[in-house]
C-alpha atoms as a PDB file:
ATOM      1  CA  UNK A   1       0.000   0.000   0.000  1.00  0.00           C
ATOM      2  CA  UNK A   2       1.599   3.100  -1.564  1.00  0.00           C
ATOM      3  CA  UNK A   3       1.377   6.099   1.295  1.00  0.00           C
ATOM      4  CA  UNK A   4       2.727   9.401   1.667  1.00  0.00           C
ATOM      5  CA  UNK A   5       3.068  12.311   4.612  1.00  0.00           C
ATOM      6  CA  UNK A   6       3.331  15.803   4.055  1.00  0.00           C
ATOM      7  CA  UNK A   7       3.460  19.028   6.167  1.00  0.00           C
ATOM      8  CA  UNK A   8       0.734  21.592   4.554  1.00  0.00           C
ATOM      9  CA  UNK A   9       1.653  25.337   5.271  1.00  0.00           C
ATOM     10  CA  UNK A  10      -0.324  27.531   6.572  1.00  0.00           C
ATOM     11  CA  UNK A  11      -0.692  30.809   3.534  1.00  0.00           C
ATOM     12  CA  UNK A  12      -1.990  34.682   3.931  1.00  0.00           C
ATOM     13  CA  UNK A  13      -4.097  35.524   0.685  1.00  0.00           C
ATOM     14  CA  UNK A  14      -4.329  38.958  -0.427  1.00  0.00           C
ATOM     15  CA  UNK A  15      -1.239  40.865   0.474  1.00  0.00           C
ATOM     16  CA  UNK A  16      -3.788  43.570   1.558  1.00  0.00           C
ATOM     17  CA  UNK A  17      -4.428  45.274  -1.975  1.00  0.00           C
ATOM     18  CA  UNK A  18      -4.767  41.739  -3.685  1.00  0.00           C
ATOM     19  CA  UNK A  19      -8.291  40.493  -3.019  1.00  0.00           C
ATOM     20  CA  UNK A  20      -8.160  37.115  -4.589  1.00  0.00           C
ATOM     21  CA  UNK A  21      -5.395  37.281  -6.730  1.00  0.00           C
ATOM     22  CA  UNK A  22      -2.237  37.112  -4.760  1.00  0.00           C
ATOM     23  CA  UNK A  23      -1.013  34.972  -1.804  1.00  0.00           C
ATOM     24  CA  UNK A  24       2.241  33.525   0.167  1.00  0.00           C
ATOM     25  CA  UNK A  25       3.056  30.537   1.770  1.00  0.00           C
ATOM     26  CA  UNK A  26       4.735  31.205   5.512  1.00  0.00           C
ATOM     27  CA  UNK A  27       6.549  27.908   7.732  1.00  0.00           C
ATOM     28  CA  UNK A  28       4.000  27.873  10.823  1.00  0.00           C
ATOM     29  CA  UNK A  29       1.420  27.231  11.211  1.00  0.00           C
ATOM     30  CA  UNK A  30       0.868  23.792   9.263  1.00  0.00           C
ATOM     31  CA  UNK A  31      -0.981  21.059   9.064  1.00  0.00           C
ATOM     32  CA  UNK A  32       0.068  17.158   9.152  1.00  0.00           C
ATOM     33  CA  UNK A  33      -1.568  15.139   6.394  1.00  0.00           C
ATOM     34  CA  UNK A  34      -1.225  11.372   5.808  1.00  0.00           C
ATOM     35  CA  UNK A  35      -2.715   9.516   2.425  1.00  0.00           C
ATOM     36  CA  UNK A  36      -2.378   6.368   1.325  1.00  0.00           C
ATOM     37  CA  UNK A  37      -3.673   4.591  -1.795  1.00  0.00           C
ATOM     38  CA  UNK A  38      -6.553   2.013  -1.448  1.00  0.00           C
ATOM     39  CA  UNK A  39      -7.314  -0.492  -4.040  1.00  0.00           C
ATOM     40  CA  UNK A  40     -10.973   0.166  -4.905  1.00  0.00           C
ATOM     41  CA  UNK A  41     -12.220   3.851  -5.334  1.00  0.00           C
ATOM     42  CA  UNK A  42     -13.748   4.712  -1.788  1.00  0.00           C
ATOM     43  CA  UNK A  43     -12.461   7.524   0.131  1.00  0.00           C
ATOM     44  CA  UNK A  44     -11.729   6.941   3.750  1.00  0.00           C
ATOM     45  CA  UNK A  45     -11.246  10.396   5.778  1.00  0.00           C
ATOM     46  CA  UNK A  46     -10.004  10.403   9.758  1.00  0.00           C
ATOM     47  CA  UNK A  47      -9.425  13.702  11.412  1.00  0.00           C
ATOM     48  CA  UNK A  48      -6.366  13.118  14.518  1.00  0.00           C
ATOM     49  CA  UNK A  49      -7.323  16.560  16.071  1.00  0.00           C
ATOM     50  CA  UNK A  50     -10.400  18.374  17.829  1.00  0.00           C
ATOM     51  CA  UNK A  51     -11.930  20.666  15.673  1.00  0.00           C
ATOM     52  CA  UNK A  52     -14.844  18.586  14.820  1.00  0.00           C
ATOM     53  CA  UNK A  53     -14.498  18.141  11.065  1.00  0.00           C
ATOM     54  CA  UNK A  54     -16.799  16.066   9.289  1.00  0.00           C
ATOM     55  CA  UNK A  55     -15.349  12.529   7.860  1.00  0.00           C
ATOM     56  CA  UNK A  56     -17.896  12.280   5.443  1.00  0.00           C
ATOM     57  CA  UNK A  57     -16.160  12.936   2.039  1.00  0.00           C
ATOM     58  CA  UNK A  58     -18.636  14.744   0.784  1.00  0.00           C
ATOM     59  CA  UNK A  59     -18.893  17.011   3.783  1.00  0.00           C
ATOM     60  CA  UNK A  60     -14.970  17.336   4.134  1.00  0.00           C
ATOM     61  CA  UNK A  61     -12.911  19.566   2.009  1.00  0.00           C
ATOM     62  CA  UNK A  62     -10.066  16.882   1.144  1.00  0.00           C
ATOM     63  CA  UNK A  63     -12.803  14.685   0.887  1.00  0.00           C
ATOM     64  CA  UNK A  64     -14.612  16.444  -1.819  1.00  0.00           C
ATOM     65  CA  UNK A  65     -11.041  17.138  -3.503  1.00  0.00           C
ATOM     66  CA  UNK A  66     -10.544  13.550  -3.644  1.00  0.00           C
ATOM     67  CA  UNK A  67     -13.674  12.531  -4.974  1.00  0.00           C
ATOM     68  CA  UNK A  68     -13.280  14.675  -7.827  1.00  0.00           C
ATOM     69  CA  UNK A  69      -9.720  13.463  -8.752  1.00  0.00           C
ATOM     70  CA  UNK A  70     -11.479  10.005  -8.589  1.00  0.00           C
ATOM     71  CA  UNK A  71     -14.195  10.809 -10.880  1.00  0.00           C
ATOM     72  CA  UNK A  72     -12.649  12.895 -13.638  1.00  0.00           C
ATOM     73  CA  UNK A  73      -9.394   9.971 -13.679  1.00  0.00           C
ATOM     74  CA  UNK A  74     -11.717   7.310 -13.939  1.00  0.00           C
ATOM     75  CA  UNK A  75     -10.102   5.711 -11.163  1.00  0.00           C
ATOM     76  CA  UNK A  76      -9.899   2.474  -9.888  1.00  0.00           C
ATOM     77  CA  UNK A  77      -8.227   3.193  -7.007  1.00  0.00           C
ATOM     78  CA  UNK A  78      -9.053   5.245  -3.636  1.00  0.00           C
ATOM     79  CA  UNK A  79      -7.419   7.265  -0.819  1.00  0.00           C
ATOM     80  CA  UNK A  80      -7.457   7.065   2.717  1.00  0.00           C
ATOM     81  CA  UNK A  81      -6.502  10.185   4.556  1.00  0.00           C
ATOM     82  CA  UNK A  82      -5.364  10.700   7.937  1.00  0.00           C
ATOM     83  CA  UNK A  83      -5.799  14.889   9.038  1.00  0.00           C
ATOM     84  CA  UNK A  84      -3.897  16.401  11.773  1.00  0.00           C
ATOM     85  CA  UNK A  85      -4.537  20.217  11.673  1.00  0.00           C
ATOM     86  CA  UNK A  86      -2.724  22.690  13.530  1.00  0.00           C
ATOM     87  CA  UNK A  87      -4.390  25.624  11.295  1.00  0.00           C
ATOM     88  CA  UNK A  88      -7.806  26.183  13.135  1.00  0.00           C
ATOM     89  CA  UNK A  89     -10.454  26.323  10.510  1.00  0.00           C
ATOM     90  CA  UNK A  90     -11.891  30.157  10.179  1.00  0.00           C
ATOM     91  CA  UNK A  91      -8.552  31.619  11.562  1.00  0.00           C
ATOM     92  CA  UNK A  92      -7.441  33.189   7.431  1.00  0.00           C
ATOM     93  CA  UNK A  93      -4.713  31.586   7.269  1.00  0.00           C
ATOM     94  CA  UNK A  94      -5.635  29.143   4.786  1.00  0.00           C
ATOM     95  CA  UNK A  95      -6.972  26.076   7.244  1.00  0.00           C
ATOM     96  CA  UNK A  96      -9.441  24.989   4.142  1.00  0.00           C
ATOM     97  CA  UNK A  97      -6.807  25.497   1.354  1.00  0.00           C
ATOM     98  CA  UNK A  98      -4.504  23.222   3.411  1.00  0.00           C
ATOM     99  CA  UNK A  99      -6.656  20.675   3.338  1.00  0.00           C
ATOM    100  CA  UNK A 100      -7.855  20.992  -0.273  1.00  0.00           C
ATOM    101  CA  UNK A 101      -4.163  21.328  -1.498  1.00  0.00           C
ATOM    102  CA  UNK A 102      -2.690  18.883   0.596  1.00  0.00           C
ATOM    103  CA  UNK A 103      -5.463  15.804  -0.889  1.00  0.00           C
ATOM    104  CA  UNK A 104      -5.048  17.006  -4.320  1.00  0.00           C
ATOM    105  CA  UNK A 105      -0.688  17.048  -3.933  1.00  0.00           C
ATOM    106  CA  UNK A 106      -0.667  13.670  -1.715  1.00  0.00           C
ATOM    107  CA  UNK A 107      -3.335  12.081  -4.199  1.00  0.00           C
ATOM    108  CA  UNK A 108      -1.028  13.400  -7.066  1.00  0.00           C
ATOM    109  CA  UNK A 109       2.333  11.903  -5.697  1.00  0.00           C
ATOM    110  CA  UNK A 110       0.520   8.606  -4.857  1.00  0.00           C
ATOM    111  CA  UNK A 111      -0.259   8.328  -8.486  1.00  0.00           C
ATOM    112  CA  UNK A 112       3.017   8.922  -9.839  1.00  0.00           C
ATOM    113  CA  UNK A 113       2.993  13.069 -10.261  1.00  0.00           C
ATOM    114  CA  UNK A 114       0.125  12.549 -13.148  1.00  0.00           C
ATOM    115  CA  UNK A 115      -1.329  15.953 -12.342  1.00  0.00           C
ATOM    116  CA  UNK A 116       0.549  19.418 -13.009  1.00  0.00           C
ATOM    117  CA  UNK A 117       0.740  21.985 -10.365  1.00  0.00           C
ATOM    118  CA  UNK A 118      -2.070  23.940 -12.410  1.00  0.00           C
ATOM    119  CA  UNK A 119      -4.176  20.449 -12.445  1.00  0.00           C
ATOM    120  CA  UNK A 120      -3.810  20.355  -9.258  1.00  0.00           C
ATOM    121  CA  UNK A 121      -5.114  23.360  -8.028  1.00  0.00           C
ATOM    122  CA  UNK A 122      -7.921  23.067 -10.288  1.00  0.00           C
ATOM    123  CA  UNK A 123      -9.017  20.324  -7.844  1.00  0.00           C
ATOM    124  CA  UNK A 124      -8.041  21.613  -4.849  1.00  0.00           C
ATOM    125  CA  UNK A 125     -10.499  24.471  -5.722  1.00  0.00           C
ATOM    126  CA  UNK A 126     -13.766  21.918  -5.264  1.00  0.00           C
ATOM    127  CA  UNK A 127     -12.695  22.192  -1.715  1.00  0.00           C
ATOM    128  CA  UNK A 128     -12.377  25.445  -1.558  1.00  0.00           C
ATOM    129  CA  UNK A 129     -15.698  25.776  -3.031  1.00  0.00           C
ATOM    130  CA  UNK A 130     -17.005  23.773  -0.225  1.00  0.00           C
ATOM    131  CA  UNK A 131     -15.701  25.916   2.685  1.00  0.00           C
ATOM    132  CA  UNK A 132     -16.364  29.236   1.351  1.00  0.00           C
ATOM    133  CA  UNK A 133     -18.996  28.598  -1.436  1.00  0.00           C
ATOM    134  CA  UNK A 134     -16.324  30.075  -3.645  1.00  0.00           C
ATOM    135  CA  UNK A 135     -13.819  28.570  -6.225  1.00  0.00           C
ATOM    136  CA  UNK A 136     -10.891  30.513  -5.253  1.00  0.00           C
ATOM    137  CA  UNK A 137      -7.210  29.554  -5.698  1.00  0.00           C
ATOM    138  CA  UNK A 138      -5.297  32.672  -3.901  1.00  0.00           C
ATOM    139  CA  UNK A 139      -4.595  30.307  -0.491  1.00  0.00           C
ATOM    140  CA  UNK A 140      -3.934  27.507  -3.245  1.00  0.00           C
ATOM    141  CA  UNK A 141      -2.043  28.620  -5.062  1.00  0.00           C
ATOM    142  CA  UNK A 142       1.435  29.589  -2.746  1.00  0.00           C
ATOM    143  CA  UNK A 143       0.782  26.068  -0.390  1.00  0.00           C
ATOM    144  CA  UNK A 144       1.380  24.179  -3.847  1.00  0.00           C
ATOM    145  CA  UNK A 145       3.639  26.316  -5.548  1.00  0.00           C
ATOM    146  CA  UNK A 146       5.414  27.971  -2.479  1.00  0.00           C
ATOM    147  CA  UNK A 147       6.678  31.623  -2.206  1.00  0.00           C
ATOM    148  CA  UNK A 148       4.251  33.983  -3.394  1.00  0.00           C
ATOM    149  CA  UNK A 149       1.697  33.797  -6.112  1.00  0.00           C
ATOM    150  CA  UNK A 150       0.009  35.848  -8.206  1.00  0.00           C
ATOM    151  CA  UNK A 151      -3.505  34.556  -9.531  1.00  0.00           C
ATOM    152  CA  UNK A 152      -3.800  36.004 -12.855  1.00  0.00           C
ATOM    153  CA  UNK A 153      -6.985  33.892 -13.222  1.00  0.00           C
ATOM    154  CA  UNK A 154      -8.859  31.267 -12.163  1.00  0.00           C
ATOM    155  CA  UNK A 155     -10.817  30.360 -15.041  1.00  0.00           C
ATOM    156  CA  UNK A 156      -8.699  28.963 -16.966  1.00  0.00           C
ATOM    157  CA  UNK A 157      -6.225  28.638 -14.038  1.00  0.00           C
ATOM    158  CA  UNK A 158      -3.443  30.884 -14.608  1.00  0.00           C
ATOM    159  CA  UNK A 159      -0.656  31.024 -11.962  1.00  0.00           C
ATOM    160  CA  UNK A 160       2.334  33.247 -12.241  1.00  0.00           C
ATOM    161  CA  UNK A 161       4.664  32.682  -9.329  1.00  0.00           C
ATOM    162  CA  UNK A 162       6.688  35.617  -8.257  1.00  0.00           C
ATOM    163  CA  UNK A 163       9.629  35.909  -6.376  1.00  0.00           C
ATOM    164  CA  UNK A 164      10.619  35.221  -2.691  1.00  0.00           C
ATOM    165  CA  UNK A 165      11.640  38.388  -0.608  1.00  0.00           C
ATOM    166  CA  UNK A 166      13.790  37.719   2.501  1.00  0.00           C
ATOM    167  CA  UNK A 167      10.873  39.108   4.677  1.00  0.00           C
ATOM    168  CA  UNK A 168       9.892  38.148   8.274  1.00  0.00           C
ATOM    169  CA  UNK A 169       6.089  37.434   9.099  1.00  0.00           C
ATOM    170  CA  UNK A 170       4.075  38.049  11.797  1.00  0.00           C
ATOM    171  CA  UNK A 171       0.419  37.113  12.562  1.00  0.00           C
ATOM    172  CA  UNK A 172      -1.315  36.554  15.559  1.00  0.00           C
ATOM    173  CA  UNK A 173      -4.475  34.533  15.408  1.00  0.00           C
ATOM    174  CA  UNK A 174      -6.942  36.357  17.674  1.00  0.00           C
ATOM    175  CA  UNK A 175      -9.738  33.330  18.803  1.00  0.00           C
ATOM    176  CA  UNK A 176     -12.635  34.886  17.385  1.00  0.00           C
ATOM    177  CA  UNK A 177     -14.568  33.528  14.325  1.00  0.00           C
ATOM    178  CA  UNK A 178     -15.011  35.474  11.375  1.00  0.00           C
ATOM    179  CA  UNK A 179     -17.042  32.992   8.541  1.00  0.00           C
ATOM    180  CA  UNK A 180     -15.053  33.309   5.021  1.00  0.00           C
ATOM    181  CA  UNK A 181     -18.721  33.196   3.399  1.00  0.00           C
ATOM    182  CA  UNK A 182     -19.724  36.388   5.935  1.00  0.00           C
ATOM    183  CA  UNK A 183     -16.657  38.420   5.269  1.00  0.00           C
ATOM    184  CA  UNK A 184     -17.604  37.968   1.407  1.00  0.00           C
ATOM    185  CA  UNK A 185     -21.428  39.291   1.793  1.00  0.00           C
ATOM    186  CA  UNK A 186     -20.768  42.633   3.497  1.00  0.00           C
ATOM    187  CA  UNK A 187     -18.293  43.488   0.464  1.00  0.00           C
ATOM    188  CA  UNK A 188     -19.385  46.342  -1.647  1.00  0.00           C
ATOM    189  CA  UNK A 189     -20.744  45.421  -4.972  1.00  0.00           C
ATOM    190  CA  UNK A 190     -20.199  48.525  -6.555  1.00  0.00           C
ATOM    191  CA  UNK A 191     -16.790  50.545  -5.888  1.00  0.00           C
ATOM    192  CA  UNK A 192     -15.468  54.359  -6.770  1.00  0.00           C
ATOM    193  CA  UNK A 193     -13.724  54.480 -10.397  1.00  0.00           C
ATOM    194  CA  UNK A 194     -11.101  56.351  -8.298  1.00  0.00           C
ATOM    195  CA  UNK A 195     -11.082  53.667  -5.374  1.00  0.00           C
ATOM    196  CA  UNK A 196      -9.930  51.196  -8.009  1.00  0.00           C
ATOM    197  CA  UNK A 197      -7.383  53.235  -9.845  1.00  0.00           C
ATOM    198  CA  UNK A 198      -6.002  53.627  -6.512  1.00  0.00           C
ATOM    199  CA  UNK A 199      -6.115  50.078  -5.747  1.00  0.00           C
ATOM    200  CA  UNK A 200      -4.921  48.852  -9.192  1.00  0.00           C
ATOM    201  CA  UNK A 201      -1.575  51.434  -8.455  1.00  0.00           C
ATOM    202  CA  UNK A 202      -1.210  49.474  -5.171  1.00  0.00           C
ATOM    203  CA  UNK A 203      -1.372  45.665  -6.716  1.00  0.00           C
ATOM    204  CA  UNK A 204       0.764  46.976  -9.436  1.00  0.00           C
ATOM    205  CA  UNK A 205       3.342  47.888  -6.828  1.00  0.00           C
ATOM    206  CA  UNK A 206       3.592  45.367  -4.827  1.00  0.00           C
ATOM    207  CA  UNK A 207       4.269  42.698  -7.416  1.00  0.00           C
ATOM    208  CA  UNK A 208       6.603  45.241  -8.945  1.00  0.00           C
ATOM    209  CA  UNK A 209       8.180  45.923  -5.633  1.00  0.00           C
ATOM    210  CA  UNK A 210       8.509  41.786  -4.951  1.00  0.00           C
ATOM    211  CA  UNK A 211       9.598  41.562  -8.390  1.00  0.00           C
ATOM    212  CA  UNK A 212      12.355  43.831  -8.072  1.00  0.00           C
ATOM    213  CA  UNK A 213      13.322  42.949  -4.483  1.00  0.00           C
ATOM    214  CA  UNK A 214      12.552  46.814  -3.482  1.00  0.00           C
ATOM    215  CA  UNK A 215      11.378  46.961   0.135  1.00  0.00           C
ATOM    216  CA  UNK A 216      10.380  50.330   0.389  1.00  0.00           C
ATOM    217  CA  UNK A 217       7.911  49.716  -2.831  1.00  0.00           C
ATOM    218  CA  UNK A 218       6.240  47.068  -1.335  1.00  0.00           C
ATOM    219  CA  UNK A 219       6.102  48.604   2.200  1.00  0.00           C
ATOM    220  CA  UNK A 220       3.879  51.929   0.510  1.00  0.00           C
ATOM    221  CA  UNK A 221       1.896  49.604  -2.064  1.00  0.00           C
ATOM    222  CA  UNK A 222       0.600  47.207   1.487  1.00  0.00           C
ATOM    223  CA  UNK A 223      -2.382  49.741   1.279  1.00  0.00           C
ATOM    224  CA  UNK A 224      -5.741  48.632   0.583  1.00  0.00           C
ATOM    225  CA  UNK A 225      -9.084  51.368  -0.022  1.00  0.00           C
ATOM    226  CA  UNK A 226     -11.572  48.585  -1.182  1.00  0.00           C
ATOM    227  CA  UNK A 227     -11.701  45.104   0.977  1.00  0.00           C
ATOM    228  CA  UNK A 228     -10.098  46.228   4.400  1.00  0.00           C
ATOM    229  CA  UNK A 229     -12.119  49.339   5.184  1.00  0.00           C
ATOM    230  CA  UNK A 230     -15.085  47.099   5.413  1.00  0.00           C
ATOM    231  CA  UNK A 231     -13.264  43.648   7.071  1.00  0.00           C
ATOM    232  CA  UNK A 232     -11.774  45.382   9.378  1.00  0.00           C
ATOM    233  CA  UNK A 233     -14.747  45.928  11.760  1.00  0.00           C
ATOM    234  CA  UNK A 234     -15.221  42.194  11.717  1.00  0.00           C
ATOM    235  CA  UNK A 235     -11.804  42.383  13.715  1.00  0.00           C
ATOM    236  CA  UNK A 236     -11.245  43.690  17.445  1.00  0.00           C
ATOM    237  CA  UNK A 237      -8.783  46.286  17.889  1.00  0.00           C
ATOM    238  CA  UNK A 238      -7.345  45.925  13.892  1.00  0.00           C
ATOM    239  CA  UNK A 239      -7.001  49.408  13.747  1.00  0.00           C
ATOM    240  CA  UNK A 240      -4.860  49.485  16.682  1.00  0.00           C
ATOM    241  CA  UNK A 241      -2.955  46.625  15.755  1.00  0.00           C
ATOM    242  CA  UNK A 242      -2.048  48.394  12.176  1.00  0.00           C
ATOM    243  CA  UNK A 243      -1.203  51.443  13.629  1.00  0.00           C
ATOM    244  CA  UNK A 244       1.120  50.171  16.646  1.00  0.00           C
ATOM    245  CA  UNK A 245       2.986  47.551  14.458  1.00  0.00           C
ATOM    246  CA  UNK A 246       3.628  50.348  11.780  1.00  0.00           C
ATOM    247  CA  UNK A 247       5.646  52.203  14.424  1.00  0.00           C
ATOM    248  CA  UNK A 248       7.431  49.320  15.807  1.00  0.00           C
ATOM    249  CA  UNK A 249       8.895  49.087  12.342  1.00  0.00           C
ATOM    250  CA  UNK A 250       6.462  46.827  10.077  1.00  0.00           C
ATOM    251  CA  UNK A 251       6.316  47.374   6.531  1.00  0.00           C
ATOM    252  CA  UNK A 252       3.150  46.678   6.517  1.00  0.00           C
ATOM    253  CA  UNK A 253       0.518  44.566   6.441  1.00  0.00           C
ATOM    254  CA  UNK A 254      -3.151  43.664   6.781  1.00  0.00           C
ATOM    255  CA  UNK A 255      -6.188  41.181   7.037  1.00  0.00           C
ATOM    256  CA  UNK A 256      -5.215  37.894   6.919  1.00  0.00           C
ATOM    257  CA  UNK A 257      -7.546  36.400   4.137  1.00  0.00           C
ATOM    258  CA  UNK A 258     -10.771  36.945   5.093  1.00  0.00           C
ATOM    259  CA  UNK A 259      -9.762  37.466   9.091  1.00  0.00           C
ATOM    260  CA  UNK A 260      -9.511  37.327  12.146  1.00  0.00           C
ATOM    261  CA  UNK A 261      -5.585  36.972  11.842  1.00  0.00           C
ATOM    262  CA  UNK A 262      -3.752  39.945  11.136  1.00  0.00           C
ATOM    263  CA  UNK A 263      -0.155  39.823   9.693  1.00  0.00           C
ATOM    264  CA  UNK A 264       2.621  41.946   9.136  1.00  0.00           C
ATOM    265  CA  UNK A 265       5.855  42.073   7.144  1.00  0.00           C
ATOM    266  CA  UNK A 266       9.265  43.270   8.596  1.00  0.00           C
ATOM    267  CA  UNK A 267      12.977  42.649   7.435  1.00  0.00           C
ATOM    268  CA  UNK A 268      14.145  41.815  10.246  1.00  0.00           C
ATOM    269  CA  UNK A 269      13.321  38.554  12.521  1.00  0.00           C
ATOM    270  CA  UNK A 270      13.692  40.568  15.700  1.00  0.00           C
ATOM    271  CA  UNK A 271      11.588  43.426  14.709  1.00  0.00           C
ATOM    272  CA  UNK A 272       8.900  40.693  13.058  1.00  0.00           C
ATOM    273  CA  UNK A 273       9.136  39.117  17.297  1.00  0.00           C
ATOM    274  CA  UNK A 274       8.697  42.468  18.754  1.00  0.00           C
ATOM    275  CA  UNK A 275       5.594  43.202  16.734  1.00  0.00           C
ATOM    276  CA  UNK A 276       4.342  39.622  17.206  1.00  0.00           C
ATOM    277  CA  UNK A 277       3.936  40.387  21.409  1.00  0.00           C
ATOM    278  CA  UNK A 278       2.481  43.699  20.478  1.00  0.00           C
ATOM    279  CA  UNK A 279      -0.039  42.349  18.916  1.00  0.00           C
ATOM    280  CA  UNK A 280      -0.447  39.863  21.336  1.00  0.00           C
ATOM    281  CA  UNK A 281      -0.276  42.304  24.388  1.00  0.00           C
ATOM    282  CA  UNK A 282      -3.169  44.090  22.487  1.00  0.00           C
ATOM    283  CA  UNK A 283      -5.576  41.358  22.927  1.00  0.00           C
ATOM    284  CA  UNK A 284      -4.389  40.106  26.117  1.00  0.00           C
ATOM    285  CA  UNK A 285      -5.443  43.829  27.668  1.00  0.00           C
ATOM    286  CA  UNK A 286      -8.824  42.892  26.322  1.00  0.00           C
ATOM    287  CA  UNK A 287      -8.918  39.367  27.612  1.00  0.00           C
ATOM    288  CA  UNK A 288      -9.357  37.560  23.918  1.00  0.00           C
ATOM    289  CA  UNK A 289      -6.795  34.941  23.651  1.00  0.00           C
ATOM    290  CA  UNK A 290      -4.490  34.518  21.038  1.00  0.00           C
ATOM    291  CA  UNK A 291      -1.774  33.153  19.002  1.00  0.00           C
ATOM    292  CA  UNK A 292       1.497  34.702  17.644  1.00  0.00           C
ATOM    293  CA  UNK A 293       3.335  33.183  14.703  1.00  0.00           C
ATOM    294  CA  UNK A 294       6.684  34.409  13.339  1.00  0.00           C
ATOM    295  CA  UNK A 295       7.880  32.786  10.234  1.00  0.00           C
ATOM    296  CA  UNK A 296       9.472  33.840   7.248  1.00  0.00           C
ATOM    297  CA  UNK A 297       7.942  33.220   3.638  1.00  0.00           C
ATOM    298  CA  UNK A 298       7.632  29.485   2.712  1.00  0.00           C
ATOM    299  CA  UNK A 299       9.894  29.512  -0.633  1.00  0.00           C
ATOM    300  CA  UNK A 300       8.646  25.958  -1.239  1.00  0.00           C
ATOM    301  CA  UNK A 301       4.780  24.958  -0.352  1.00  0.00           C
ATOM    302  CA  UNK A 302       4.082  21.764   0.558  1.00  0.00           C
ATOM    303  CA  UNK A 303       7.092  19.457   2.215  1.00  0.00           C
ATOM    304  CA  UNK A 304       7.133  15.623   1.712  1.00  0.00           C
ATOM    305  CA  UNK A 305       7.810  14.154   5.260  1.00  0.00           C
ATOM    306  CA  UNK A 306       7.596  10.432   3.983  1.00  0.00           C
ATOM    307  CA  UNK A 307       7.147   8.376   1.414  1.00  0.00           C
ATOM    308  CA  UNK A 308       7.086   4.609   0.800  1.00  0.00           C
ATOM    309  CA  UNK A 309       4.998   1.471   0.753  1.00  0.00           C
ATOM    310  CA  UNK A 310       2.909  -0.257   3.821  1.00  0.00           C
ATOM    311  CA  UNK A 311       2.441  -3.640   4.129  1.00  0.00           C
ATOM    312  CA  UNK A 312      -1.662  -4.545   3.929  1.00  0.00           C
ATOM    313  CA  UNK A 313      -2.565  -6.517   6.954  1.00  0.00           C
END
């Protein structure tokens, strides 16, 4: 029996002025995924933590990933999957895109790397589609490919990976839930003409700034006048947060996703630390627990742990 571990990063979609389109992979947190090919096509899904996923595949989002892979392969074959997650669903920080990309890549290398990276996410997005109600591949996207992505579009899928700036992260993970599918519906469906040539200046930045490896650039293009105005009251104290970690040195930074995390970027590890218990202290004063991550950028996605055969019993 052909089986397969992998550690599934954790990934901040956005970049603030990116709504959907751009993304990056960071080291922690992760999740811990184990698959292993069956030999009839039934999906077998066990969660190993105690967030109270469903194990029904067509209820779970590596389920659903799965199934699809089985049907559109004609497969004779199945998976059974074995979840550990450390990346608490609704934090934005990708917990449903670690899932989705981590069945669709495990699936992939059990079958002999049949899929491209582009294939891949196309199937990964079914899961996606299941958590948010949206086929989205900006979380996607940088978990597969690593680094940080750019989603020129998603129908057909068009990826274009840009480069990896030696940038610090930090997020903190405030424990307060903030539904991807009720961030979406309070977004304005109509915007300013001069709202969007700002923002379009922004996204053209910061991809020019990663591009081009200029800091400054991409500190002064981390500004967003469409998506985060509205988020952001989702999100206790955010304002604070931004404001306080901008003079402690961040370049900048944002909503996680769709929230409640926050990150921010910094170029140094020590100034990344400093704002991390900032931003903790913040919520601490107002009694909401939290959780700090510092990590820089994830140049490479999803890491194979193990690899090899298992003896059927």
């Amino acid at each position: 029996m052909k089986k397969i571990k992998i550690k599934v990063p954790a990934t901040v979609a956005n970049l603030v002025c990116g709504f959907d389109i751009l993304g990056m992979a960071i080291h922690e947190p992760y999740d811990e995924m184990e698959l292993k090919l069956l030999d009839s096509p039934e999906i077998i899904i066990r969660h190993e933590d105690h967030f109270g996923l469903p194990e029904d595949p067509s209820k779970n989002v590596a389920g659903v990933v799965l199934q699809n892979i089985i049907e559109h392969l004609k497969l004779t074959k199945g998976f059974e999957v074995t979840i550990r997650k450390h990346i608490k669903p609704g934090s934005g920080l990708g917990s449903s895109a670690a899932s989705a990309a981590g069945a669709a890549f495990g699936a992939n290398a059990l079958l002999g790397n049949i899929l491209s990276q582009e294939e891949m996410i196309h199937f990964a997005m079914f899961g996606e589609e299941l958590a948010s109600g949206v086929r989205h591949a900006d979380n996607i996207a940088p978990c597969i490919y690593g680094g940080i992505t750019l989603v020129k579009s998603s129908f057909p899928i068009d990826i274009i990976p840009l480069s990896t700036p030696n940038l610090f992260v930090a997020a903190v993970h405030p424990q307060v839930e903030v539904k991807t599918s009720d961030a979406r519906q309070i977004l304005k469906k109509n915007i300013l003409l001069k709202d969007a040539v700002e923002q379009w200046g922004n996204i053209a930045g910061l991809v020019t700034g990663i591009l081009k490896n200029d800091i400054p650039l991409i500190g002064r293009s981390l500004n967003d006048v469409i998506i985060e105005p509205v988020r952001s009251i989702l999100i206790p104290k955010f304002d604070e947060i931004k404001a306080r970690s901008l003079e402690a040195g961040a370049l900048g930074g944002g909503i996680s996703g769709s929230g409640p995390s926050i990150f921010m970027l910094a170029e140094k590890k020590e100034t990344a630390e400093k704002i991390a218990q900032l931003m903790k202290s913040v919520y601490d004063e107002i009694e909401i627990e939290s959780f700090v991550y510092v990590s820089k950028i994830n140049p490479s996605g999803i890491e194979i742990v193990e690899e090899g055969n298992e003896d059927n019993q």
